[in-house]
Protein backbone atom coordinates (compact mmCIF):
# COMPACT_ATOMS: atom_id res chain seq x y z
CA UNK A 1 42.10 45.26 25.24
CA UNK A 2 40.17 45.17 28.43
CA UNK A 3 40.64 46.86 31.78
CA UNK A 4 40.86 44.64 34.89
CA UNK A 5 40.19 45.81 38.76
CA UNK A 6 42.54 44.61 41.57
CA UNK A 7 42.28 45.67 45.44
CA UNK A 8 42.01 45.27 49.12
CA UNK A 9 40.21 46.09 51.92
CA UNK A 10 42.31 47.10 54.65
CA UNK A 11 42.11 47.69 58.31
CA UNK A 12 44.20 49.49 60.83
CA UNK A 13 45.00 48.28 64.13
CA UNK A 14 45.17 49.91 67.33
CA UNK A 15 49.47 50.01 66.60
CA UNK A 16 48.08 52.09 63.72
CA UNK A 17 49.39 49.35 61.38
CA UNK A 18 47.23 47.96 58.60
CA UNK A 19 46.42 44.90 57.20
CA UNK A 20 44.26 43.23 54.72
CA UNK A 21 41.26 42.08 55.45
CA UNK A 22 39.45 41.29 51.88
CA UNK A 23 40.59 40.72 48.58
CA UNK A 24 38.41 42.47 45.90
CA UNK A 25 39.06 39.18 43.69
CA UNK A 26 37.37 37.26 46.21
CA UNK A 27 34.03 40.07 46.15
CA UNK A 28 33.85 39.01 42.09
CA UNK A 29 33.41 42.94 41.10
CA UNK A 30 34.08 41.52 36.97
CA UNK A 31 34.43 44.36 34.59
CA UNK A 32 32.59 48.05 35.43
CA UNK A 33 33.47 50.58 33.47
CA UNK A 34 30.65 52.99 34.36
CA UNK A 35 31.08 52.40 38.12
CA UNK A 36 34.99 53.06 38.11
CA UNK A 37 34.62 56.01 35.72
CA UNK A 38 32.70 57.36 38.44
CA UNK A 39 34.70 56.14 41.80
CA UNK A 40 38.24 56.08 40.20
CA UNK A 41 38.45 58.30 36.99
CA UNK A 42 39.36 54.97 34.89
CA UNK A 43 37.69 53.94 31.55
CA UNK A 44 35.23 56.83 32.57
CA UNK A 45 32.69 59.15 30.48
CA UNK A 46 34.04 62.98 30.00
CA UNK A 47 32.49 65.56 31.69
CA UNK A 48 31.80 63.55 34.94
CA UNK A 49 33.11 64.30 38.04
CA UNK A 50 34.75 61.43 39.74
CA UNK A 51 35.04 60.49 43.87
CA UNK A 52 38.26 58.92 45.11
CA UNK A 53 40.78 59.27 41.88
CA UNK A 54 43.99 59.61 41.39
CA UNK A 55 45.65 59.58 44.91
CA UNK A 56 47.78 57.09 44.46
CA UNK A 57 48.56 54.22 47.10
CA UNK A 58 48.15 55.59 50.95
CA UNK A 59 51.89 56.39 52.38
CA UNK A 60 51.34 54.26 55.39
CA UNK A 61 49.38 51.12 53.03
CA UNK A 62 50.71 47.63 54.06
CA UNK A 63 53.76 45.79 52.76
CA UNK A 64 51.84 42.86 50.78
CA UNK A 65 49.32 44.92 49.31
CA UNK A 66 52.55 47.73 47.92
CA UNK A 67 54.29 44.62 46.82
CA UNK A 68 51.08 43.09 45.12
CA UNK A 69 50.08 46.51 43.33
CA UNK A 70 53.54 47.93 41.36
CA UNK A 71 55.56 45.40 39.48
CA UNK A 72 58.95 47.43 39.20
CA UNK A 73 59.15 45.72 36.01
CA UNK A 74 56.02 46.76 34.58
CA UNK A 75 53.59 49.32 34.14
CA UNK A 76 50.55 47.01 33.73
CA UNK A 77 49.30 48.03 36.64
CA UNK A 78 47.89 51.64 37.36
CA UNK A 79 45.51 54.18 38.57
CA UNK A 80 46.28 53.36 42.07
CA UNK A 81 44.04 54.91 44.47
CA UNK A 82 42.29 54.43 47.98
CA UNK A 83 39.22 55.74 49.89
CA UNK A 84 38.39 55.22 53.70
CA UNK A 85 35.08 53.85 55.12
CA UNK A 86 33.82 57.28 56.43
CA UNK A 87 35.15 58.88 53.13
CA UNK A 88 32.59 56.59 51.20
CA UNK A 89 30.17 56.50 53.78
CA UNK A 90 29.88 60.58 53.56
CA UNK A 91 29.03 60.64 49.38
CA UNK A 92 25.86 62.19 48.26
CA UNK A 93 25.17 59.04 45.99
CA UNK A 94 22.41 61.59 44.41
CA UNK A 95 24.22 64.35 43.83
CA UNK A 96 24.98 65.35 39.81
CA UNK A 97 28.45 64.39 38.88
CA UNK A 98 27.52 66.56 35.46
CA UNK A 99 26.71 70.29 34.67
CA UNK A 100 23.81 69.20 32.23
CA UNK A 101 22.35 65.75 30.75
CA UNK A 102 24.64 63.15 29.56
CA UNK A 103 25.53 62.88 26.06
CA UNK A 104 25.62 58.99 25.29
CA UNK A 105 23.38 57.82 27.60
CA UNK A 106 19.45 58.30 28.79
CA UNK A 107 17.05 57.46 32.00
CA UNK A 108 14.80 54.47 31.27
CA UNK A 109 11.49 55.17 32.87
CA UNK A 110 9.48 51.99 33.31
CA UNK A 111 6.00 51.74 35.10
CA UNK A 112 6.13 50.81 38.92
CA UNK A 113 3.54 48.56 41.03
CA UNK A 114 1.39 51.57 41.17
CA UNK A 115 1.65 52.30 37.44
CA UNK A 116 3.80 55.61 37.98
CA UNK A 117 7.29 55.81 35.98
CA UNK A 118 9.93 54.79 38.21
CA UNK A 119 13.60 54.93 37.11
CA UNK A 120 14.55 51.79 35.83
CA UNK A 121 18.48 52.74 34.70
CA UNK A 122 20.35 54.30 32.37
CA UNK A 123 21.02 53.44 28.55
CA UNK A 124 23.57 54.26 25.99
CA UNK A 125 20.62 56.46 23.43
CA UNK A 126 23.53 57.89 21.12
CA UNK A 127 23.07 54.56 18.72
CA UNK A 128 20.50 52.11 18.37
CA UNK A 129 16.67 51.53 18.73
CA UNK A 130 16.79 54.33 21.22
CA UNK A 131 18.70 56.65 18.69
CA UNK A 132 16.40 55.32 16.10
CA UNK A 133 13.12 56.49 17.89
CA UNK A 134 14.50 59.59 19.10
CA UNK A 135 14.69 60.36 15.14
CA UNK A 136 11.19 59.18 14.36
CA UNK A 137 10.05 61.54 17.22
CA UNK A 138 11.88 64.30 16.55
CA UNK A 139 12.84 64.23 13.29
CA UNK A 140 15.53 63.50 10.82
CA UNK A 141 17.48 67.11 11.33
CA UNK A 142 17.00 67.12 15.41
CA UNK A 143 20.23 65.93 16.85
CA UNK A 144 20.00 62.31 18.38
CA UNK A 145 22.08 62.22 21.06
CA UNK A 146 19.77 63.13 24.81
CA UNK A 147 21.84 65.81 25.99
CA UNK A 148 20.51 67.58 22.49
CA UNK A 149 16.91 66.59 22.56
CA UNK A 150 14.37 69.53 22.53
CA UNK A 151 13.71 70.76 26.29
CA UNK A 152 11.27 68.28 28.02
CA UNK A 153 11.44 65.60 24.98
CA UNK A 154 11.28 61.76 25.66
CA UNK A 155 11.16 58.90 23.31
CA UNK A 156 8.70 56.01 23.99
CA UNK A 157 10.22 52.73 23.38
CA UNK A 158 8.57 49.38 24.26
CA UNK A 159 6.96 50.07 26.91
CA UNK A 160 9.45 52.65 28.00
CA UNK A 161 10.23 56.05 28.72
CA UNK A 162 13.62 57.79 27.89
CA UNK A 163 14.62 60.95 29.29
CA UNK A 164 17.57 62.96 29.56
CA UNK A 165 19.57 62.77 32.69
CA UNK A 166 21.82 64.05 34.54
CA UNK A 167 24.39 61.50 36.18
CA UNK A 168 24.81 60.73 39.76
CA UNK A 169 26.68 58.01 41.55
CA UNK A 170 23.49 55.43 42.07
CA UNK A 171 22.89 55.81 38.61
CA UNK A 172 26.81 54.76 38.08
CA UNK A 173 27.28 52.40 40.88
CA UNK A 174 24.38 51.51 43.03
CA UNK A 175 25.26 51.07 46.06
CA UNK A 176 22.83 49.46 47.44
CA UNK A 177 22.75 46.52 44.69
CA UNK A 178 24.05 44.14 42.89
CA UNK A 179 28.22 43.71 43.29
CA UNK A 180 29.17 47.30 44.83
CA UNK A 181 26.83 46.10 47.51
CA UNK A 182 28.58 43.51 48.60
CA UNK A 183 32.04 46.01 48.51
CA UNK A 184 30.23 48.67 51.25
CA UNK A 185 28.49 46.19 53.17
CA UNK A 186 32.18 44.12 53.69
CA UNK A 187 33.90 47.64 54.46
CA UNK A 188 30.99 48.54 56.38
CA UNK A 189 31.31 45.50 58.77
CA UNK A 190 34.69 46.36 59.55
CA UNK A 191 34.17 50.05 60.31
CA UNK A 192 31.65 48.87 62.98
CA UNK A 193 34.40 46.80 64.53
CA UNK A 194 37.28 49.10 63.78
CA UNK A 195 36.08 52.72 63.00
CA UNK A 196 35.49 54.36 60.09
CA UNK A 197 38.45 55.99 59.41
CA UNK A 198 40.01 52.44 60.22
CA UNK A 199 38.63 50.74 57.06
CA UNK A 200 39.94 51.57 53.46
CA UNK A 201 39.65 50.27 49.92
CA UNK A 202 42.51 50.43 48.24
CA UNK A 203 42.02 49.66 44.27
CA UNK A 204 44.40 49.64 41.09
CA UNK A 205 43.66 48.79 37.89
CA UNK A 206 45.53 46.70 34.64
């Protein structure tokens, strides 16, 4: 069964009450489990450290958005959780989230417009063609997975390069493409009519 997102963007007047500005329906974020491993600790990878999780809904969060996100009836809907504007505008979206490479997953290396490898994304490399190579390079007894190749190995792979790598939050959730873009550039739009500590996502999850 899958795993569904569900939010707001919120703003706080100069009463210091808020109110909702965007609906995250309305931003079409669809289904990202890497991204909200990484943001809110849901459907996430183990062993990487996450940004805004667990903090359940902000005391002070408006009526319509506590009365949208917890069914007294029901606990279909969880993981609540929030993050202000300057919070996400102060994240290191390069800084490791891990202690060492990731287990499942590899850095796709693909040339650029000047030939050099330039990181293309990441890959799941503990199954499949990936997983497959790694054996023919290094052998049927050398452990698949990345986070076990031998120090400095890659696999070549039409016309690619895999390495291991070490998550960080662009890797996880760009955000500077693609739908998370569209998420900052909204809350950052309202900051610079509001303030940044005056614009907050507030997410939960069924």
């Amino acid at each position: 069964m899958g795993t569904d997102i569900d939010g707001v963007i919120e703003s706080r007047s100069a009463d210091g009450s808020w109110k909702i500005e965007v609906g995250l329906l309305d931003l079409q974020l669809g289904r990202d489990y890497r991204a909200w491993g990484c943001l809110f600790d849901v459907r996430g990878m183990e062993g990487v450290r996450t940004l805004f999780a667990d903090r359940g809904l902000p005391n002070d969060v408006s009526d319509p958005v506590r009365e949208m996100s917890i069914d007294p009836d029901s606990d279909y809907q969880h993981s609540h959780t929030y993050a202000t504007w300057a919070e996400v505008a102060a994240v290191d979206w390069d800084a490791p989230l891990a202690d060492g490479p990731a287990f499942y997953y590899a850095g796709e290396w693909r040339p650029g417009e000047d030939g050099e490898l330039v990181l293309h994304g990441i890959v799941e490399a503990a199954w499949g063609d990936v997983l497959d190579a790694a054996y023919d390079t290094f052998g049927d007894d050398h452990p698949g997975t990345p986070s076990e190749w031998p120090p400095g190995g890659e696999v070549c792979l039409d016309g690619a390069v895999y390495r291991p790598v070490v998550l960080t939050a662009r890797m996880l959730a760009p955000p500077d493409e693609g739908r998370w873009a569209r998420l900052w550039t909204a809350m950052r739009d309202l900051a610079a009519e509001h303030g940044d500590d005056n614009v907050r996502l507030v997410v939960w999850f069924g």
